[in-house]
PDBML (XML) file of the C-alpha atoms, coordinates in Angstrom:
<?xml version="1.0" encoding="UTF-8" ?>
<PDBx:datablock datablockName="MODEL"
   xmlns:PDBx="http://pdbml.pdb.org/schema/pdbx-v50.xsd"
   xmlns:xsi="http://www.w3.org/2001/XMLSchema-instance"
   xsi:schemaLocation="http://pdbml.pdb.org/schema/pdbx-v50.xsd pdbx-v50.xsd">
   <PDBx:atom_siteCategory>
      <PDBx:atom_site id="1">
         <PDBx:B_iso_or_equiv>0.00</PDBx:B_iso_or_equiv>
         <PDBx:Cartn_x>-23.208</PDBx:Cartn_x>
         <PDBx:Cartn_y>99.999</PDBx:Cartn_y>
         <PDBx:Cartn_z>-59.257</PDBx:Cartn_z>
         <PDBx:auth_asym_id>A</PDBx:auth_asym_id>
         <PDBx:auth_atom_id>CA</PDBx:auth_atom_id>
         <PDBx:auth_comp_id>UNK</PDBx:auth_comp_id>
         <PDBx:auth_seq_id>1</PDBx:auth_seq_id>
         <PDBx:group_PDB>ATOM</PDBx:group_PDB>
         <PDBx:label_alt_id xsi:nil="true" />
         <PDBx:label_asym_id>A</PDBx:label_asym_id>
         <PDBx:label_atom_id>CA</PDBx:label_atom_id>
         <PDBx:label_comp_id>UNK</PDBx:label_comp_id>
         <PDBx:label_entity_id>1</PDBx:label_entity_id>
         <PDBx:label_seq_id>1</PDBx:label_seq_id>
         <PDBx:occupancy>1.00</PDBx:occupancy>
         <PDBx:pdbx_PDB_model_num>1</PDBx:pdbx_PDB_model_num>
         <PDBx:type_symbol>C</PDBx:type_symbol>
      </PDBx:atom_site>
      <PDBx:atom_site id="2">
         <PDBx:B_iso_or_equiv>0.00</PDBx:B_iso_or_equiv>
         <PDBx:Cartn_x>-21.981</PDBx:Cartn_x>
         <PDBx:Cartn_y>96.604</PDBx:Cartn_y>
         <PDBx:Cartn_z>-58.269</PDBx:Cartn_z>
         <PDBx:auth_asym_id>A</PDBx:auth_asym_id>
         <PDBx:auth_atom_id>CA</PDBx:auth_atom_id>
         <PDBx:auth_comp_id>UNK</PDBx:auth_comp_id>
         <PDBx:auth_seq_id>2</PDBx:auth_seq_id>
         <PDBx:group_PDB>ATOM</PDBx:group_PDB>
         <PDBx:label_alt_id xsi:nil="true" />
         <PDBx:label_asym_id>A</PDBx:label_asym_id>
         <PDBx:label_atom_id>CA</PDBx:label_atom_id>
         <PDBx:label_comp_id>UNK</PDBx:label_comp_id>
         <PDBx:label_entity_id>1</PDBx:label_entity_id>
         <PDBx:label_seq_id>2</PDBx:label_seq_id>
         <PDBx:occupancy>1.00</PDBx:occupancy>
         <PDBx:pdbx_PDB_model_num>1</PDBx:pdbx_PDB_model_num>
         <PDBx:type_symbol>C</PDBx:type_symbol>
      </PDBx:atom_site>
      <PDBx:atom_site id="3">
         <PDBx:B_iso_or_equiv>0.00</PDBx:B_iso_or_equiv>
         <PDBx:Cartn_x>-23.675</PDBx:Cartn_x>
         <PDBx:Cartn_y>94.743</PDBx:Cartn_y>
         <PDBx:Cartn_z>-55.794</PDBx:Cartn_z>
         <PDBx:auth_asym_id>A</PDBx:auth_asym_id>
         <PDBx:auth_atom_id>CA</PDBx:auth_atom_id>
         <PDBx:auth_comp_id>UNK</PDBx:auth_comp_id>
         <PDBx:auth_seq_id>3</PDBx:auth_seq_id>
         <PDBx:group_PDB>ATOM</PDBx:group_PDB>
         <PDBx:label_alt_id xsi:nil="true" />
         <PDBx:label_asym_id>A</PDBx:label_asym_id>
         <PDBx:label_atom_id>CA</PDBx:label_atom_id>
         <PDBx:label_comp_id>UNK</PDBx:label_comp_id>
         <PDBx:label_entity_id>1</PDBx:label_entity_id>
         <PDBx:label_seq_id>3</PDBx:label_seq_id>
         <PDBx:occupancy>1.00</PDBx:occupancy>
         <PDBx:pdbx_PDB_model_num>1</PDBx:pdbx_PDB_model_num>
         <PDBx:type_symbol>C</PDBx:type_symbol>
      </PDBx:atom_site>
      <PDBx:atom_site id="4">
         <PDBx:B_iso_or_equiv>0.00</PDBx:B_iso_or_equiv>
         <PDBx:Cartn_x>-21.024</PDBx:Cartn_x>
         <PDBx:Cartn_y>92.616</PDBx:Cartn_y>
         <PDBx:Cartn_z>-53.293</PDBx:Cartn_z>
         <PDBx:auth_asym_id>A</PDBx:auth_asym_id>
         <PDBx:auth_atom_id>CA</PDBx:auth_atom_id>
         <PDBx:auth_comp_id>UNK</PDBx:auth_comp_id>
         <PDBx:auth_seq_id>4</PDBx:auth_seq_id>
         <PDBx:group_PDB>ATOM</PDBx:group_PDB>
         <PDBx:label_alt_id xsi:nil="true" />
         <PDBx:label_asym_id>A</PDBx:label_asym_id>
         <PDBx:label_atom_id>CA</PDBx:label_atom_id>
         <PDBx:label_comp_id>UNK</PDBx:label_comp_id>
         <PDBx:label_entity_id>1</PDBx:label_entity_id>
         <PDBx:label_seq_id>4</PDBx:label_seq_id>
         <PDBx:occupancy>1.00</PDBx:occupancy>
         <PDBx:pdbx_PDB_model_num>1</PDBx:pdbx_PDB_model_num>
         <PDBx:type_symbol>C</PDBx:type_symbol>
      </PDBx:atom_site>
      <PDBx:atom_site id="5">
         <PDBx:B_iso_or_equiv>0.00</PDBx:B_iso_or_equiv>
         <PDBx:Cartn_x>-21.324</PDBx:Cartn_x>
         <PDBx:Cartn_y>89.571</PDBx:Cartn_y>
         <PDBx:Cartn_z>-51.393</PDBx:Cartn_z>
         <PDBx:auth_asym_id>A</PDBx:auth_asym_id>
         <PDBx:auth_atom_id>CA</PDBx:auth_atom_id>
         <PDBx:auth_comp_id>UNK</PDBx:auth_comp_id>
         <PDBx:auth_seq_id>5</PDBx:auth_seq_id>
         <PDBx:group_PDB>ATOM</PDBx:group_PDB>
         <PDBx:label_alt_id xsi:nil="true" />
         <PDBx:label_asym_id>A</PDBx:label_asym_id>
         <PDBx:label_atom_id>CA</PDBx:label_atom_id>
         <PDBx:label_comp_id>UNK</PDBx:label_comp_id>
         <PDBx:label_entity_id>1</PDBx:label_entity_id>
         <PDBx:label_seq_id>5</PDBx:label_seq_id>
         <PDBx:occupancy>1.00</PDBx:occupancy>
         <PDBx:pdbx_PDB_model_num>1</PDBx:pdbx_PDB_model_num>
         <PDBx:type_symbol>C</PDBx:type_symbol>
      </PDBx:atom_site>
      <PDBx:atom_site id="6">
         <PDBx:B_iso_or_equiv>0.00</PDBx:B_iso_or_equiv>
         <PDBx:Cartn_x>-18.809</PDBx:Cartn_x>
         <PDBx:Cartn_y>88.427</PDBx:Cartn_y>
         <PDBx:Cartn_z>-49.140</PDBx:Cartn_z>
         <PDBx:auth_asym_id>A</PDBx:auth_asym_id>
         <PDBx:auth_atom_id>CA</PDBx:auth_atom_id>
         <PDBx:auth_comp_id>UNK</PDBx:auth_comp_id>
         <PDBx:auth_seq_id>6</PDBx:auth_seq_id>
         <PDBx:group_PDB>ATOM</PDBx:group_PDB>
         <PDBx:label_alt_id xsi:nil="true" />
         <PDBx:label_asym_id>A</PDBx:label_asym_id>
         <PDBx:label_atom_id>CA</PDBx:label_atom_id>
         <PDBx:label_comp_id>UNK</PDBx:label_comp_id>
         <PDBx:label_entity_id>1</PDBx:label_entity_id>
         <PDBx:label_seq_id>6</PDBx:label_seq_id>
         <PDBx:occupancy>1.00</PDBx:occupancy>
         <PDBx:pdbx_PDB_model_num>1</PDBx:pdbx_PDB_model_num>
         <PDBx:type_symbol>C</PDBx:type_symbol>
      </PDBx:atom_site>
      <PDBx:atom_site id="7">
         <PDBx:B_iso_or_equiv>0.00</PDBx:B_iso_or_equiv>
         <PDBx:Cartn_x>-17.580</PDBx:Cartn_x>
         <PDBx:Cartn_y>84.686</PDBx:Cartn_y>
         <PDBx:Cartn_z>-47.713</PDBx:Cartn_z>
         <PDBx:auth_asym_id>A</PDBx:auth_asym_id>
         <PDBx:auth_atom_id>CA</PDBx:auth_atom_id>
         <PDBx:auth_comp_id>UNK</PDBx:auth_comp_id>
         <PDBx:auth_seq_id>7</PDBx:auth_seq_id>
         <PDBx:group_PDB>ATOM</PDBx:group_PDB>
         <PDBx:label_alt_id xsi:nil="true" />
         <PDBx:label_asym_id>A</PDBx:label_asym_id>
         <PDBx:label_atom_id>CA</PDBx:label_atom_id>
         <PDBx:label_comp_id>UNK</PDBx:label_comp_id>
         <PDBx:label_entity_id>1</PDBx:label_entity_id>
         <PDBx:label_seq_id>7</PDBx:label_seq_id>
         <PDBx:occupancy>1.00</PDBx:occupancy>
         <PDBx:pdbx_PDB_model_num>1</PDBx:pdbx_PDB_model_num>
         <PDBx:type_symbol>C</PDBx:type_symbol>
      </PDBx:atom_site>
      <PDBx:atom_site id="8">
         <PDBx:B_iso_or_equiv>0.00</PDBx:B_iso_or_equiv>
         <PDBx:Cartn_x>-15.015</PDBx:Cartn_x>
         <PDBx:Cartn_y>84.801</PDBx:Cartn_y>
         <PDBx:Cartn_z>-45.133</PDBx:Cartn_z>
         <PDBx:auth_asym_id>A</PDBx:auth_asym_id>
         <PDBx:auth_atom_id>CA</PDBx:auth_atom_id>
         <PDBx:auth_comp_id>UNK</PDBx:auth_comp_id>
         <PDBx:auth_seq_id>8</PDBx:auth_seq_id>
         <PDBx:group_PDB>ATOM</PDBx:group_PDB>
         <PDBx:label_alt_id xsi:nil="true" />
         <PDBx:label_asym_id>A</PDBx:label_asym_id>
         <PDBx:label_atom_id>CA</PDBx:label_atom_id>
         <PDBx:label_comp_id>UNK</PDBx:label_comp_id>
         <PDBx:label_entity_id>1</PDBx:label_entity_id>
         <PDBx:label_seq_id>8</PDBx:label_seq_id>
         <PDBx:occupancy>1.00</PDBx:occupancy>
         <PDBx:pdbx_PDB_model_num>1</PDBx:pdbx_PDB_model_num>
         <PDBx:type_symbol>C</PDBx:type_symbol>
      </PDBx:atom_site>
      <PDBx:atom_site id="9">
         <PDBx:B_iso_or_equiv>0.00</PDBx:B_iso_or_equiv>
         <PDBx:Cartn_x>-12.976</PDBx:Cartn_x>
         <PDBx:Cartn_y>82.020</PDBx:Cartn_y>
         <PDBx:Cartn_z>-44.688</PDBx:Cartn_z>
         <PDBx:auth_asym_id>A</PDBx:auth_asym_id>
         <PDBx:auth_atom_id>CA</PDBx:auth_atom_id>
         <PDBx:auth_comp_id>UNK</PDBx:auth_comp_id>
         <PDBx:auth_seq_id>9</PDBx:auth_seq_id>
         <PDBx:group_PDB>ATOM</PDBx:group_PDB>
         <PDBx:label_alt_id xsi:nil="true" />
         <PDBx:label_asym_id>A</PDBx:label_asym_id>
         <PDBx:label_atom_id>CA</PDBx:label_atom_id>
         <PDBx:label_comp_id>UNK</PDBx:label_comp_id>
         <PDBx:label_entity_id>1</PDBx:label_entity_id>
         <PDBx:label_seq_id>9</PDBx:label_seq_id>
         <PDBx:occupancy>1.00</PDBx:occupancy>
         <PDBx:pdbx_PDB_model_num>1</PDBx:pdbx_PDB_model_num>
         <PDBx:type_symbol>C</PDBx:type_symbol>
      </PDBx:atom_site>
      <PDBx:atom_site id="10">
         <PDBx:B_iso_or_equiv>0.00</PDBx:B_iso_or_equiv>
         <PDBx:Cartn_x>-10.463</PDBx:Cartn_x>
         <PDBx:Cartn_y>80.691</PDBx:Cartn_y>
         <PDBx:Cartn_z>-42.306</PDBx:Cartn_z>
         <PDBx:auth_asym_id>A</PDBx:auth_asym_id>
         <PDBx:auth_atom_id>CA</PDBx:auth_atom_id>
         <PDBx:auth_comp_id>UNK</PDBx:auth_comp_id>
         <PDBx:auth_seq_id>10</PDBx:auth_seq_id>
         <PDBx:group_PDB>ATOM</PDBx:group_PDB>
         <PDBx:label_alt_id xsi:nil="true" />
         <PDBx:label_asym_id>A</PDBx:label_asym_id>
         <PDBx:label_atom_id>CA</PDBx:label_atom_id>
         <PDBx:label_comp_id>UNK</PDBx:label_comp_id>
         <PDBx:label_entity_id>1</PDBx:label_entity_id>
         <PDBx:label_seq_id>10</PDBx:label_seq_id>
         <PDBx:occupancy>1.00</PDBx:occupancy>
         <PDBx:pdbx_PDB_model_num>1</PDBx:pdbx_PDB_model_num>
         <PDBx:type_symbol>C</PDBx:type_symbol>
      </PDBx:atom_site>
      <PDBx:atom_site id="11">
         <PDBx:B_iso_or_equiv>0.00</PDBx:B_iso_or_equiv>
         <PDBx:Cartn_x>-8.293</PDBx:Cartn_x>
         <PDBx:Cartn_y>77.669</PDBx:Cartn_y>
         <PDBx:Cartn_z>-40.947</PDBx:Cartn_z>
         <PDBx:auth_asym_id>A</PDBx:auth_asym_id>
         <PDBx:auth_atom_id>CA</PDBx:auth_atom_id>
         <PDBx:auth_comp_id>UNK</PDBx:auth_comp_id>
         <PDBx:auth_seq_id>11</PDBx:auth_seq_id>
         <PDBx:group_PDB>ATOM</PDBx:group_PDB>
         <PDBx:label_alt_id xsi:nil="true" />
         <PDBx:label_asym_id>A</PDBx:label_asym_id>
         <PDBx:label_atom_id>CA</PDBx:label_atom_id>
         <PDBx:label_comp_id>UNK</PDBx:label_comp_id>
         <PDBx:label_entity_id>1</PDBx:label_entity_id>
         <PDBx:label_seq_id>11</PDBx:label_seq_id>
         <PDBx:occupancy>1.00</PDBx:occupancy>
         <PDBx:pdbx_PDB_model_num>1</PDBx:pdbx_PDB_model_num>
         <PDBx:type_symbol>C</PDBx:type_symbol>
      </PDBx:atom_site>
      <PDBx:atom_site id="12">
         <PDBx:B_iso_or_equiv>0.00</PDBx:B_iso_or_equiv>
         <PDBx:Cartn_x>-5.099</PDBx:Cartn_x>
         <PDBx:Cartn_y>77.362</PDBx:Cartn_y>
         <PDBx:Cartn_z>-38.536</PDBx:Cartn_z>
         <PDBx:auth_asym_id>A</PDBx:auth_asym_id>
         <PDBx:auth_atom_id>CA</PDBx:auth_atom_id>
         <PDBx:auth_comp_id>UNK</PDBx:auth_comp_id>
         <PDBx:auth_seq_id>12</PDBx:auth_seq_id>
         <PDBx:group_PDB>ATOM</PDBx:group_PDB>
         <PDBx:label_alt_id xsi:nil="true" />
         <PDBx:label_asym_id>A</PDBx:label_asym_id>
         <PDBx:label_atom_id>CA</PDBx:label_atom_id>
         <PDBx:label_comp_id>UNK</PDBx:label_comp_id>
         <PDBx:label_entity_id>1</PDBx:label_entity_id>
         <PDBx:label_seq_id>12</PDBx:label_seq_id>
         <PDBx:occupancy>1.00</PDBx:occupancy>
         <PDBx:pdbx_PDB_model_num>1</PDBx:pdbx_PDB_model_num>
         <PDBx:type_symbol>C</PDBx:type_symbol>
      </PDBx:atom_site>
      <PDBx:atom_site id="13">
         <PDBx:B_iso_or_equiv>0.00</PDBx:B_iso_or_equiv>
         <PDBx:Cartn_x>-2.990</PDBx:Cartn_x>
         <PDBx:Cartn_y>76.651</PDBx:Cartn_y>
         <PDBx:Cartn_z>-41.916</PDBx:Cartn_z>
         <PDBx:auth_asym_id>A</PDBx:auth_asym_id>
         <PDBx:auth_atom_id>CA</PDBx:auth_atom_id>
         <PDBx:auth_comp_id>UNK</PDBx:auth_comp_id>
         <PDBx:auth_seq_id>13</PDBx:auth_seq_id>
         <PDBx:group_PDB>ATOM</PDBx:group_PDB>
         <PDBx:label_alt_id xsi:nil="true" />
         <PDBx:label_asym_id>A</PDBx:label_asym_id>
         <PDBx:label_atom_id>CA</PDBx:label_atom_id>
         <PDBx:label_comp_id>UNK</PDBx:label_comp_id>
         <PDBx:label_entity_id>1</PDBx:label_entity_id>
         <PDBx:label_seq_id>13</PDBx:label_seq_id>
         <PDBx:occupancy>1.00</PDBx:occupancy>
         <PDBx:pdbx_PDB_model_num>1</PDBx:pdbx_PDB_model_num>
         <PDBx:type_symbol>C</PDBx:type_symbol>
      </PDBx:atom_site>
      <PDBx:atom_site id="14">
         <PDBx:B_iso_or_equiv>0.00</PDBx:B_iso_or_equiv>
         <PDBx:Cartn_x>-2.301</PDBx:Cartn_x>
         <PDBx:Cartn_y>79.032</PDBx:Cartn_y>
         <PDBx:Cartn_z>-44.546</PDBx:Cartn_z>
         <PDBx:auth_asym_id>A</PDBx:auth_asym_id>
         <PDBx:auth_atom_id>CA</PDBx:auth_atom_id>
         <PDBx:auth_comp_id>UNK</PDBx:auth_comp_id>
         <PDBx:auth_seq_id>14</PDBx:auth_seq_id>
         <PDBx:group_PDB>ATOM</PDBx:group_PDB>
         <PDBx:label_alt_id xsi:nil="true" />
         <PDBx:label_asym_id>A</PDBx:label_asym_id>
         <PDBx:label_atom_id>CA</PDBx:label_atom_id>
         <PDBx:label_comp_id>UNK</PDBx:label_comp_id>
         <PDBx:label_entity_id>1</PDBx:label_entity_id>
         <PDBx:label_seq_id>14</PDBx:label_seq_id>
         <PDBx:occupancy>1.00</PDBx:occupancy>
         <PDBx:pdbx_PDB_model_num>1</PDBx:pdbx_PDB_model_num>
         <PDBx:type_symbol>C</PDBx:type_symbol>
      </PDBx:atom_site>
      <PDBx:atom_site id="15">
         <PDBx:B_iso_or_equiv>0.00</PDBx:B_iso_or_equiv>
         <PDBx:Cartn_x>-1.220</PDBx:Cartn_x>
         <PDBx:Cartn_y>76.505</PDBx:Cartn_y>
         <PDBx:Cartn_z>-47.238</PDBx:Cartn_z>
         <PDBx:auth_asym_id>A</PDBx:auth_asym_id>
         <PDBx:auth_atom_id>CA</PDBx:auth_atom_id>
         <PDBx:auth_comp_id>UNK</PDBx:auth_comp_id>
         <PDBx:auth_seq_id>15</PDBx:auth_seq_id>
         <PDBx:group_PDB>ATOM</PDBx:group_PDB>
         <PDBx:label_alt_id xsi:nil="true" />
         <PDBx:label_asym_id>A</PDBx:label_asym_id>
         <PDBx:label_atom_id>CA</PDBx:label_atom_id>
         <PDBx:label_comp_id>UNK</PDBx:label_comp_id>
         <PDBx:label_entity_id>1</PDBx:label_entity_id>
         <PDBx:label_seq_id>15</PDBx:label_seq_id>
         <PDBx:occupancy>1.00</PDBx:occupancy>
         <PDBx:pdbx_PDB_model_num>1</PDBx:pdbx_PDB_model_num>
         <PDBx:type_symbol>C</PDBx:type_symbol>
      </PDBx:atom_site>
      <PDBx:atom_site id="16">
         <PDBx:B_iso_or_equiv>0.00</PDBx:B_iso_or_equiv>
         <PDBx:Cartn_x>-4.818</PDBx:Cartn_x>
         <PDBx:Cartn_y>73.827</PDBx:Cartn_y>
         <PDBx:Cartn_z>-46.896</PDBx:Cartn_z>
         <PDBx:auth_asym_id>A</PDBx:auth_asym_id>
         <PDBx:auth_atom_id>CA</PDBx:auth_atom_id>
         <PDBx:auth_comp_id>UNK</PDBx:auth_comp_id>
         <PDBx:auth_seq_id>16</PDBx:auth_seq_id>
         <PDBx:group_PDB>ATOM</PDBx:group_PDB>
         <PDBx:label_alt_id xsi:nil="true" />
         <PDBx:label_asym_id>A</PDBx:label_asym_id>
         <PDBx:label_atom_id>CA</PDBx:label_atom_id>
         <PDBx:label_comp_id>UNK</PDBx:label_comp_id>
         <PDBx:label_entity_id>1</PDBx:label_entity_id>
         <PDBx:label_seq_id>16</PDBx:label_seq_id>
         <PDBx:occupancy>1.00</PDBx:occupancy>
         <PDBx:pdbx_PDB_model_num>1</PDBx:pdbx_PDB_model_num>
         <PDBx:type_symbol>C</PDBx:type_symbol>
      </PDBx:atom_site>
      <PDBx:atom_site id="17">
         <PDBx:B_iso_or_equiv>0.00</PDBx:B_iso_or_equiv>
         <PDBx:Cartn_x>-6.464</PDBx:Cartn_x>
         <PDBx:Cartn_y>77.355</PDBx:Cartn_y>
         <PDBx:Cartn_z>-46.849</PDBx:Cartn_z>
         <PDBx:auth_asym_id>A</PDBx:auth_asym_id>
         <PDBx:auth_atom_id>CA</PDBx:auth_atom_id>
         <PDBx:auth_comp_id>UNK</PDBx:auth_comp_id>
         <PDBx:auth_seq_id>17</PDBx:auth_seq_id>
         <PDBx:group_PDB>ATOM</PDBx:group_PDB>
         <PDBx:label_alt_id xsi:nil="true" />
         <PDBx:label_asym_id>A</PDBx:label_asym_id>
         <PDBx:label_atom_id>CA</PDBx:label_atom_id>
         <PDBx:label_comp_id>UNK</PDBx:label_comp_id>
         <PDBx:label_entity_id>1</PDBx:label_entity_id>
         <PDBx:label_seq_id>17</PDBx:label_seq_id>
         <PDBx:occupancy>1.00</PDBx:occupancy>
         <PDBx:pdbx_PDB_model_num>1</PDBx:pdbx_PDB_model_num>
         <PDBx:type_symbol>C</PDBx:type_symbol>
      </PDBx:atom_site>
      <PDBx:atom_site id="18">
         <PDBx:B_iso_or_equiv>0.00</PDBx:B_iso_or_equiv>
         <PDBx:Cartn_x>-4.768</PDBx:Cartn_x>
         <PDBx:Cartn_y>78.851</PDBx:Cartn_y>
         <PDBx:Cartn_z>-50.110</PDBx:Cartn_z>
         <PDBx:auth_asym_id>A</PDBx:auth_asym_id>
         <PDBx:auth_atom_id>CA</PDBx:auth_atom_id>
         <PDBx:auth_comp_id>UNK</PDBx:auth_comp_id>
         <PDBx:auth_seq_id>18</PDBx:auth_seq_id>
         <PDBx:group_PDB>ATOM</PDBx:group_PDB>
         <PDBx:label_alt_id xsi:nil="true" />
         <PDBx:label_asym_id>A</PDBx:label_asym_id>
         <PDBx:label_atom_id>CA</PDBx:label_atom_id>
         <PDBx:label_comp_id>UNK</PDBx:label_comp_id>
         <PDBx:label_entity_id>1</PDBx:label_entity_id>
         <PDBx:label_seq_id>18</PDBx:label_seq_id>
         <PDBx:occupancy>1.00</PDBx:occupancy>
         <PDBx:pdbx_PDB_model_num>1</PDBx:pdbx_PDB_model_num>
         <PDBx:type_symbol>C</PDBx:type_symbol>
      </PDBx:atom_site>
      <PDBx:atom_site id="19">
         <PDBx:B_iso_or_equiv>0.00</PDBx:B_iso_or_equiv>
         <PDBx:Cartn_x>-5.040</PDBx:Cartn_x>
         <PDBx:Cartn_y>75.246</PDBx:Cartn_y>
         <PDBx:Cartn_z>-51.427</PDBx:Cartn_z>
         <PDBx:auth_asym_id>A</PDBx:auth_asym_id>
         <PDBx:auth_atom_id>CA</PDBx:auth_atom_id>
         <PDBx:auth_comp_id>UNK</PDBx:auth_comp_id>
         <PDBx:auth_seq_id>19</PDBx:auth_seq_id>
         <PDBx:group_PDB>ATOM</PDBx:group_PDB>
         <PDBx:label_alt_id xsi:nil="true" />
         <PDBx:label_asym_id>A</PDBx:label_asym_id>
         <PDBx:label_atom_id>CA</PDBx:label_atom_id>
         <PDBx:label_comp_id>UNK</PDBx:label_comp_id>
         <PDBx:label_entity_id>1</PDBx:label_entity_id>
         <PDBx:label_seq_id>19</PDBx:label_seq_id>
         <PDBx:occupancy>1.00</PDBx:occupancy>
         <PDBx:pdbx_PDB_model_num>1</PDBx:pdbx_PDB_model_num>
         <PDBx:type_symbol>C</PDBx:type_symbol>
      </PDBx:atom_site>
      <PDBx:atom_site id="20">
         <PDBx:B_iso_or_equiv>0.00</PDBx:B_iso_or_equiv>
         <PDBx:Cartn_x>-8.874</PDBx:Cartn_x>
         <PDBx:Cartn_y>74.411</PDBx:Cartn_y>
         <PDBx:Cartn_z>-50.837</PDBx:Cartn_z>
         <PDBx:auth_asym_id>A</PDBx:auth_asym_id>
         <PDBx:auth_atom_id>CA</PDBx:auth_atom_id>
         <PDBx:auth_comp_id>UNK</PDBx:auth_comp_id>
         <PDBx:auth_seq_id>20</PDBx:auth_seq_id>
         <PDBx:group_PDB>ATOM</PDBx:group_PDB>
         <PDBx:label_alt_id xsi:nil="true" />
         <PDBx:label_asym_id>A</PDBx:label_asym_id>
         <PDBx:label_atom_id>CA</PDBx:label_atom_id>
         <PDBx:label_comp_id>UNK</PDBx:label_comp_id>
         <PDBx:label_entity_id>1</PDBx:label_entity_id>
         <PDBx:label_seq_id>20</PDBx:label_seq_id>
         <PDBx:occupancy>1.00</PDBx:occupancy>
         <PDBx:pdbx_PDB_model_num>1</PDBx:pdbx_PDB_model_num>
         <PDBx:type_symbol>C</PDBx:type_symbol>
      </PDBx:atom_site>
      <PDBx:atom_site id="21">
         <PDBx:B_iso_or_equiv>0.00</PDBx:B_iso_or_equiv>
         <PDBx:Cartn_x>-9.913</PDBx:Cartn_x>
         <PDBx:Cartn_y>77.871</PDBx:Cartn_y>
         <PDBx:Cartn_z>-52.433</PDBx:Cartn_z>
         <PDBx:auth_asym_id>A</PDBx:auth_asym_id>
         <PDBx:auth_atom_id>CA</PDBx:auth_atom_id>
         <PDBx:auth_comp_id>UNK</PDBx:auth_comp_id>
         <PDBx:auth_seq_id>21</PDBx:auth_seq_id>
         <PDBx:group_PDB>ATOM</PDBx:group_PDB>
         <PDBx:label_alt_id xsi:nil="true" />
         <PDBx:label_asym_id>A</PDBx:label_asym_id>
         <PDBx:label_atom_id>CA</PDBx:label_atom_id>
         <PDBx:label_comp_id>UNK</PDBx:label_comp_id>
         <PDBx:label_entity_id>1</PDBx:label_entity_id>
         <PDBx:label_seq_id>21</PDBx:label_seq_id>
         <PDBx:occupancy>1.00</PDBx:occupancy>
         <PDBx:pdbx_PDB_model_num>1</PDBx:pdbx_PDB_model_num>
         <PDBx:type_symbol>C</PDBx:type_symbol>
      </PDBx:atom_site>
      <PDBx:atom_site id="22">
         <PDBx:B_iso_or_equiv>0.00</PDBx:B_iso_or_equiv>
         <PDBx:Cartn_x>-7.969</PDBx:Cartn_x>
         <PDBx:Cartn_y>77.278</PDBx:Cartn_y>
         <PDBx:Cartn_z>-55.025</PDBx:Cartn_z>
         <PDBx:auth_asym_id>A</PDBx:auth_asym_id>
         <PDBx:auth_atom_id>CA</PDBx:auth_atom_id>
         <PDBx:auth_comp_id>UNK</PDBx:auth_comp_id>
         <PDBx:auth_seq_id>22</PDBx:auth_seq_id>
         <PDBx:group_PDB>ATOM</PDBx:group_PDB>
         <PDBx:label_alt_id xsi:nil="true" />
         <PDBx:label_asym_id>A</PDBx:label_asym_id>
         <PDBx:label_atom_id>CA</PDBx:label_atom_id>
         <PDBx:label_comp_id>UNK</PDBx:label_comp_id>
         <PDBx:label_entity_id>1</PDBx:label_entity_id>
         <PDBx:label_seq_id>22</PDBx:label_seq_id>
         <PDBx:occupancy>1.00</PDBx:occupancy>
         <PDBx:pdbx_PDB_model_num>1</PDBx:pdbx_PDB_model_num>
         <PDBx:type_symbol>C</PDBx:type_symbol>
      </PDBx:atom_site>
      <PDBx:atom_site id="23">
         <PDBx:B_iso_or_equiv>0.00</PDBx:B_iso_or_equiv>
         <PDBx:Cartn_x>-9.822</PDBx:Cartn_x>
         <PDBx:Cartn_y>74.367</PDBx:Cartn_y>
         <PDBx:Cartn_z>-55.850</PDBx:Cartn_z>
         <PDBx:auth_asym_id>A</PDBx:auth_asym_id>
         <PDBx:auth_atom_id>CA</PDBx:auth_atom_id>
         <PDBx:auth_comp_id>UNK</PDBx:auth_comp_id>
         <PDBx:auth_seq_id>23</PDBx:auth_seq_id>
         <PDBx:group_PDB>ATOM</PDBx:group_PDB>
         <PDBx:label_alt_id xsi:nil="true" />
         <PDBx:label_asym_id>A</PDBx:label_asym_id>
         <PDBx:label_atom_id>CA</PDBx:label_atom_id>
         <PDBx:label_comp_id>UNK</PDBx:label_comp_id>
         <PDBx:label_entity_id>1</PDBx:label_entity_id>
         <PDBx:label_seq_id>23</PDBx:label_seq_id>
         <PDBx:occupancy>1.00</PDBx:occupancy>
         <PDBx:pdbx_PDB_model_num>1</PDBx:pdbx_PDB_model_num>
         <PDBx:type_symbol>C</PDBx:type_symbol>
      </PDBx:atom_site>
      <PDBx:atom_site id="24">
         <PDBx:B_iso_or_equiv>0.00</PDBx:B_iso_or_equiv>
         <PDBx:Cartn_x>-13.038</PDBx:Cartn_x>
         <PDBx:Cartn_y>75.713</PDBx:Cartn_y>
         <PDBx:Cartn_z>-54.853</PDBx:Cartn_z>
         <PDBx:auth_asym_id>A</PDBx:auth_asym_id>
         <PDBx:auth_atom_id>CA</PDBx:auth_atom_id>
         <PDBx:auth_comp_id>UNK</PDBx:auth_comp_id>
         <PDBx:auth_seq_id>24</PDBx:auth_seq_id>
         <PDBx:group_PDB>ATOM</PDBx:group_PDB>
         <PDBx:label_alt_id xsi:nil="true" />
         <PDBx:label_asym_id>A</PDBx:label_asym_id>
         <PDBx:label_atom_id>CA</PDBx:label_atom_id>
         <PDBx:label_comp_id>UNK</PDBx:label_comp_id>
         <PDBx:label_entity_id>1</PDBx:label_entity_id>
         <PDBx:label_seq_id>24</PDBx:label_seq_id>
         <PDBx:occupancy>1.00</PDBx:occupancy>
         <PDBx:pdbx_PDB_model_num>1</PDBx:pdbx_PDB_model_num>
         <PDBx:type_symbol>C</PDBx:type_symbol>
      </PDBx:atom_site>
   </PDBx:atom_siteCategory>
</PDBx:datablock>
């Protein structure tokens, strides 16, 4: 009963990646 939207998101480097969702 939970509706689910998705964002997929990707980059060559793991660390900015972990990083700029963090932030996000």
């Amino acid at each position: 009963n939970r509706w689910r939207q998705q964002i997929l998101v990707r980059t060559a480097g793991r660390r900015r990646l972990v990083e700029s969702v963090d932030r996000a």
